[in-house]
Protein backbone atom coordinates (compact mmCIF):
# COMPACT_ATOMS: atom_id res chain seq x y z
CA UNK A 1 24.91 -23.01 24.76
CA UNK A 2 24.96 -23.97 28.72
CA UNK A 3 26.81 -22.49 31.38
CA UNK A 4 26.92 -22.61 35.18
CA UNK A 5 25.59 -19.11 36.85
CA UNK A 6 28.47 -17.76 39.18
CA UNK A 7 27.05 -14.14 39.80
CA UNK A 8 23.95 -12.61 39.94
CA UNK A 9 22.92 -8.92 41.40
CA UNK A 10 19.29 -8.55 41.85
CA UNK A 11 19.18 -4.90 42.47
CA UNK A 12 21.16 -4.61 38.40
CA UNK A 13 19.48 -8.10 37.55
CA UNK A 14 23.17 -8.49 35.61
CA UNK A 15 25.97 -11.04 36.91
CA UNK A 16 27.88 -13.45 35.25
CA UNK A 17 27.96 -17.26 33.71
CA UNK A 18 31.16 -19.48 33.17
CA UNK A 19 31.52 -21.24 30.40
CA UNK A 20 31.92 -25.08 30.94
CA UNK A 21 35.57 -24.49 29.91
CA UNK A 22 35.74 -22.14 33.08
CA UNK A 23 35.94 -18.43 31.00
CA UNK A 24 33.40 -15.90 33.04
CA UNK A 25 31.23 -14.17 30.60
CA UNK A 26 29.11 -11.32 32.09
CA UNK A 27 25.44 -10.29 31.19
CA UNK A 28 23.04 -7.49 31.76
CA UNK A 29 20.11 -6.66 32.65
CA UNK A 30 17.86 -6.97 29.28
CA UNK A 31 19.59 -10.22 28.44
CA UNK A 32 18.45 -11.65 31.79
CA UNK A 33 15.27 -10.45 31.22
CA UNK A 34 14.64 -11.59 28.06
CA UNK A 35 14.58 -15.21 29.34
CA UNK A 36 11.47 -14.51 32.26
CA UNK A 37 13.69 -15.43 35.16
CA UNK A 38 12.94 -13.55 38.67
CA UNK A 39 15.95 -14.75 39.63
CA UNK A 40 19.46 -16.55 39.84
CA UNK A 41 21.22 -18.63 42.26
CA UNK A 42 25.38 -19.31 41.87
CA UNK A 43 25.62 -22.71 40.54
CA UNK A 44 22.24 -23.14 38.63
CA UNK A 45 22.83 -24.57 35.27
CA UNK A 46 21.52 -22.13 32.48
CA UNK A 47 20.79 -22.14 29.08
CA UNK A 48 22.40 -19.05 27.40
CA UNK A 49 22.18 -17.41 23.75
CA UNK A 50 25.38 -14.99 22.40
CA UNK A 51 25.91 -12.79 20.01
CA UNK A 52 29.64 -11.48 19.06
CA UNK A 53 30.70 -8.71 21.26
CA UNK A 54 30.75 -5.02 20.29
CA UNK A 55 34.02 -3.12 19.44
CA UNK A 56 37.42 -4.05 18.54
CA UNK A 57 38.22 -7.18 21.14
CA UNK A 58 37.34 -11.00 20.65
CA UNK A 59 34.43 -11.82 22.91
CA UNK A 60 30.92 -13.09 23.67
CA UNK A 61 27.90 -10.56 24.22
CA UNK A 62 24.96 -12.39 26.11
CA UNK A 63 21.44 -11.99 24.76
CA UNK A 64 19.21 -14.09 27.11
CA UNK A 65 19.87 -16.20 29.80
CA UNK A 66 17.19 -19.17 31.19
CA UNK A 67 17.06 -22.32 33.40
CA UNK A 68 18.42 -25.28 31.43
CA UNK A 69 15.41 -27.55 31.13
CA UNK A 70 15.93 -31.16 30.81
């Protein structure tokens, strides 16, 4: 799935993506580095991988987050 980065905190390495239908969907740290980035500037297109989201609540859980390669 793609998404457009919108925040990133290097000090957490955790931020968050929006989906291309605009919905914000936050990561963490081990999902970030699972895909080798060092780091992420708002606006970079990504490539992203999900799981369902713990607990009770629809949602999205990121597992890994990478530049989207042509």
């Amino acid at each position: 799935m793609q998404a457009t980065a919108y925040t990133y905190d290097p000090e957490t390495r955790s931020g968050q993506v929006l989906l291309d239908d605009g919905t914000p969907v936050p990561f963490d740290a081990p999902a970030f580095d699972a895909g080798g980035l060092r780091l992420l500037r708002p606006g970079q297109r990504v490539r992203i991988e999900t799981e369902p989201a713990d607990g009770a609540g629809p949602g999205l859980r990121i597992t890994l987050v990478t530049l989207q390669t042509l």
